[in-house]
C-alpha atoms as a PDB file:
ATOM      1  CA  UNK A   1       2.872   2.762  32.535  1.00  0.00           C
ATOM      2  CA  UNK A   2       3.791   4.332  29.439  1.00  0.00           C
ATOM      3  CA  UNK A   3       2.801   8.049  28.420  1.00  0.00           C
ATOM      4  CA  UNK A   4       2.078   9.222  25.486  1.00  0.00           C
ATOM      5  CA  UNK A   5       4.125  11.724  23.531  1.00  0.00           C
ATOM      6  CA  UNK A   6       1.302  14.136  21.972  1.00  0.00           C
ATOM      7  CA  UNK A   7       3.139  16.170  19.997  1.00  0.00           C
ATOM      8  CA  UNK A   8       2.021  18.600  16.908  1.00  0.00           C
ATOM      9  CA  UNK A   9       4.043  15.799  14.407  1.00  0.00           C
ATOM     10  CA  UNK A  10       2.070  12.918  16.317  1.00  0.00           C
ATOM     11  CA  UNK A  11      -1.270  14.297  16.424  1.00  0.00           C
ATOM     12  CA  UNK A  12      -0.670  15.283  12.742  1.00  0.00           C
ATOM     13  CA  UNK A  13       0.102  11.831  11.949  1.00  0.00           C
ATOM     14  CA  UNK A  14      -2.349   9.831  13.677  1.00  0.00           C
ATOM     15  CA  UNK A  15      -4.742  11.902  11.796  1.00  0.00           C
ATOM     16  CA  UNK A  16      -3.560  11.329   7.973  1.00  0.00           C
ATOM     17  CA  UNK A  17      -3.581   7.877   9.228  1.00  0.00           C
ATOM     18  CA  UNK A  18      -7.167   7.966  10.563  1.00  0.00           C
ATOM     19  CA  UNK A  19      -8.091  10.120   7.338  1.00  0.00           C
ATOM     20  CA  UNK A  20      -6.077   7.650   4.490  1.00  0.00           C
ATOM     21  CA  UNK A  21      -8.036   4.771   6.715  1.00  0.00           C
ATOM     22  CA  UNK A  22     -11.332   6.218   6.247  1.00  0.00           C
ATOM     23  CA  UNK A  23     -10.517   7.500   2.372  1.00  0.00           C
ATOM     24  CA  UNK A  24      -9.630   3.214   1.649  1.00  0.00           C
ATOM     25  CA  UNK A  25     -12.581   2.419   3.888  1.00  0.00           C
ATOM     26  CA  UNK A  26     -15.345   4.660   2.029  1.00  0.00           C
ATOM     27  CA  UNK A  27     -14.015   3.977  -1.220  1.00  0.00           C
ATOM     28  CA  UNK A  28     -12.624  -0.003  -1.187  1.00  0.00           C
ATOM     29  CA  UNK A  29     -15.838  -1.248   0.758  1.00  0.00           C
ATOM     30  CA  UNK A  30     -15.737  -4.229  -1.165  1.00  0.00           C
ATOM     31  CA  UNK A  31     -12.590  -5.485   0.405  1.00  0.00           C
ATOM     32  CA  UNK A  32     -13.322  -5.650   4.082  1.00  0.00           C
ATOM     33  CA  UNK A  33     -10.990  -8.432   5.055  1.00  0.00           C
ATOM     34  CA  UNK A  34      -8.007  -6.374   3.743  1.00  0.00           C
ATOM     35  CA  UNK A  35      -9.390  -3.094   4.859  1.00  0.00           C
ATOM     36  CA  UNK A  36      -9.018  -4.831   8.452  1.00  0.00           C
ATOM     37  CA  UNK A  37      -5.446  -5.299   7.802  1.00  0.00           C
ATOM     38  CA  UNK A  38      -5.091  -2.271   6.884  1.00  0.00           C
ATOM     39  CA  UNK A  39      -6.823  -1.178   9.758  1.00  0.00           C
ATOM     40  CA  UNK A  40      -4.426  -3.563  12.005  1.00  0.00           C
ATOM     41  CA  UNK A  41      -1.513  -2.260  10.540  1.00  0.00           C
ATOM     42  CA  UNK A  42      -2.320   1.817  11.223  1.00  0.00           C
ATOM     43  CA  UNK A  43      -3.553   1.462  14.639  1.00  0.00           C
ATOM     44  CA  UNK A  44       0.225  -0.267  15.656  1.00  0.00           C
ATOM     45  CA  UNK A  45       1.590   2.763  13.061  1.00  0.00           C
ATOM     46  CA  UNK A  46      -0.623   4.896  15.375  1.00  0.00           C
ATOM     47  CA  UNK A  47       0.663   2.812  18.918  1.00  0.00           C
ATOM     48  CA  UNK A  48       4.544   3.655  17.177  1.00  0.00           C
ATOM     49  CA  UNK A  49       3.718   6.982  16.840  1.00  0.00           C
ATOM     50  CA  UNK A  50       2.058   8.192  20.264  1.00  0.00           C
ATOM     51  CA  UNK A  51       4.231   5.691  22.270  1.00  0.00           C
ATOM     52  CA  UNK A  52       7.753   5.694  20.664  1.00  0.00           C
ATOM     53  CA  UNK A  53       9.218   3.576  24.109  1.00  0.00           C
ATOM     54  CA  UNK A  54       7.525   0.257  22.260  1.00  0.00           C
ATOM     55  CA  UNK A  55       9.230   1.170  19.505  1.00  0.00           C
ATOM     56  CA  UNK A  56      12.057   1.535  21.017  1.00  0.00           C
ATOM     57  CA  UNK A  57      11.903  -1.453  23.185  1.00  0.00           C
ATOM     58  CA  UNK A  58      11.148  -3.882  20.460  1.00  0.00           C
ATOM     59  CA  UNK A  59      14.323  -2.474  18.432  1.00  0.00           C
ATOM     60  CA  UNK A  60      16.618  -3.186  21.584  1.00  0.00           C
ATOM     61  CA  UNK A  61      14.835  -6.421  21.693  1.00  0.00           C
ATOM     62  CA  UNK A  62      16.097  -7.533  18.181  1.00  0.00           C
ATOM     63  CA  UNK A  63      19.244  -5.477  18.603  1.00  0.00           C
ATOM     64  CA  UNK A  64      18.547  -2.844  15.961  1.00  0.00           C
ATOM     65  CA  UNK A  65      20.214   0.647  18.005  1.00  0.00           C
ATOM     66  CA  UNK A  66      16.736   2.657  17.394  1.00  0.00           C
ATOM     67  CA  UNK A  67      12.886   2.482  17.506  1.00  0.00           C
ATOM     68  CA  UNK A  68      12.508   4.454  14.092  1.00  0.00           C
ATOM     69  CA  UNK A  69      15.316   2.081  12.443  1.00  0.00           C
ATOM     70  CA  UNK A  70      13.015  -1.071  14.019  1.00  0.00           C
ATOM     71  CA  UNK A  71       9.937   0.484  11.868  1.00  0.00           C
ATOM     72  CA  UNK A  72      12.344   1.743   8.731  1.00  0.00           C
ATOM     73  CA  UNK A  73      13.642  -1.234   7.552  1.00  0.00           C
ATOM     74  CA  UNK A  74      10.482  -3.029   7.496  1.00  0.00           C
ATOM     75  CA  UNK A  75       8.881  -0.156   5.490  1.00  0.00           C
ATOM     76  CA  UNK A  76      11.507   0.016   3.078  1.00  0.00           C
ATOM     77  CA  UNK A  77      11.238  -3.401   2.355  1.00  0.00           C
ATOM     78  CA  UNK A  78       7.582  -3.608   1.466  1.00  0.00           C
ATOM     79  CA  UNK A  79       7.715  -0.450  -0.323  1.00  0.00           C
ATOM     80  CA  UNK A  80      10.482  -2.827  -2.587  1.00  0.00           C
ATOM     81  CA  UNK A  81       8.476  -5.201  -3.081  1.00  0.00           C
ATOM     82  CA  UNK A  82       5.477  -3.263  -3.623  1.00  0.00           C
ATOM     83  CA  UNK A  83       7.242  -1.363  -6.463  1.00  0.00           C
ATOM     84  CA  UNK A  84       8.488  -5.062  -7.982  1.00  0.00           C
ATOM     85  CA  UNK A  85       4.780  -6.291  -7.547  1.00  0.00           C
ATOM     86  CA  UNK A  86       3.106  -2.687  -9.478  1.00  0.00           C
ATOM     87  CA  UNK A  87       6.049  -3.150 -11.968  1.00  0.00           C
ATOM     88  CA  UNK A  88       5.120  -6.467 -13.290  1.00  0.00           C
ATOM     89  CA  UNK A  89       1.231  -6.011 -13.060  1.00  0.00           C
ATOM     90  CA  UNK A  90       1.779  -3.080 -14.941  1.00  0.00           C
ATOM     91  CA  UNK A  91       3.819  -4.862 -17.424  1.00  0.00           C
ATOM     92  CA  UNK A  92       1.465  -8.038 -17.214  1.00  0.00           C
ATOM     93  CA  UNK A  93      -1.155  -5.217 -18.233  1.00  0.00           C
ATOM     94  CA  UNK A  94       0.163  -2.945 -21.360  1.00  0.00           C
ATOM     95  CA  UNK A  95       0.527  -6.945 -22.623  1.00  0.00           C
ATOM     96  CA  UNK A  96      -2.949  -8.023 -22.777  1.00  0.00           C
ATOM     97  CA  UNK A  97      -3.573  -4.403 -23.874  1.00  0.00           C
ATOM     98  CA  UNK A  98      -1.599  -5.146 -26.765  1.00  0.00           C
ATOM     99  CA  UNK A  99      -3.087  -8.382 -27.510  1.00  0.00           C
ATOM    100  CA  UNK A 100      -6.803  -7.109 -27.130  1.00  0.00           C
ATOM    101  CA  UNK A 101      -5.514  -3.912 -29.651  1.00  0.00           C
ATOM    102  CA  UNK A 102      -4.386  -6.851 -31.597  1.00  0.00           C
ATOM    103  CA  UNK A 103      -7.258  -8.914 -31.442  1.00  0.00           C
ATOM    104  CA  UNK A 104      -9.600  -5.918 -32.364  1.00  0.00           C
ATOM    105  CA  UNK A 105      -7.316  -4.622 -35.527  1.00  0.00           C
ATOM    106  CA  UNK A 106      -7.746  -7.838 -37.434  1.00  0.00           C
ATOM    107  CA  UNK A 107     -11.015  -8.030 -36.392  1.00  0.00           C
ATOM    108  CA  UNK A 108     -11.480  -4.823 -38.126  1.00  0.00           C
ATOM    109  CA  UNK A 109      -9.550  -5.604 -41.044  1.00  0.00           C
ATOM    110  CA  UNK A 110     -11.610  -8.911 -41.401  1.00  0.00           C
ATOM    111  CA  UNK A 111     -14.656  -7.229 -41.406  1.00  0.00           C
ATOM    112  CA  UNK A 112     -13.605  -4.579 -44.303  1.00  0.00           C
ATOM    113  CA  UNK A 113     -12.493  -7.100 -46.442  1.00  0.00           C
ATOM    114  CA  UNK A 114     -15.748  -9.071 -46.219  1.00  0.00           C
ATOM    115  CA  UNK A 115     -17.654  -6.029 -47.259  1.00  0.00           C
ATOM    116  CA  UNK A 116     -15.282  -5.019 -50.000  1.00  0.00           C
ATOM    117  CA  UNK A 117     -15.719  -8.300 -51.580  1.00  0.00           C
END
């Protein structure tokens, strides 16, 4: 049986997780399903944190040398991707922006010259 390792970091931890989970939950209530993801994915963050061994364990199981560098990589790798993914949305964005500015100057321009006629 596995125990624990309550430590000031840990406890500190677990609770921005808990707190971030409530934040999303209180303000994204419209999407449940991925709020229970999300919900999934910090109570294992949680399990990693209190009870490094599984961590540790499943690392040695893959053959990565240490539990933190079993979570790491992972992490790093969605916070890639996530960056790509913002990066293009944002870009996919300040486009239709442009074409809605666009769409609204000739509007505009339509309309004066149809009263200045």
């Amino acid at each position: 049986m596995m125990i624990p390792e309550v430590t000031v970091a840990a406890v500190l931890l677990v609770g921005f997780l808990a707190a971030l989970f409530v934040h999303d939950w209180t303000t994204r209530a419209r999407n449940r399903r991925l709020l229970y993801v999300q919900l999934a994915v910090f109570v294992a963050g949680g399990l990693l944190i209190l009870f490094p061994e599984i961590a540790r364990r499943l690392a040695h199981l893959v053959g990565i040398g240490r539990g933190v560098d079993f979570v790491i990589y992972p992490t790093v790798i969605w916070l890639v991707r996530e960056s790509l993914l913002s990066r293009r949305r944002r870009r996919e964005e300040e486009e239709r922006l442009t074409e809605l500015v666009r769409a609204i100057a000739i509007e505009r321009a339509q309309t004066v010259s149809r009263a200045l006629r």
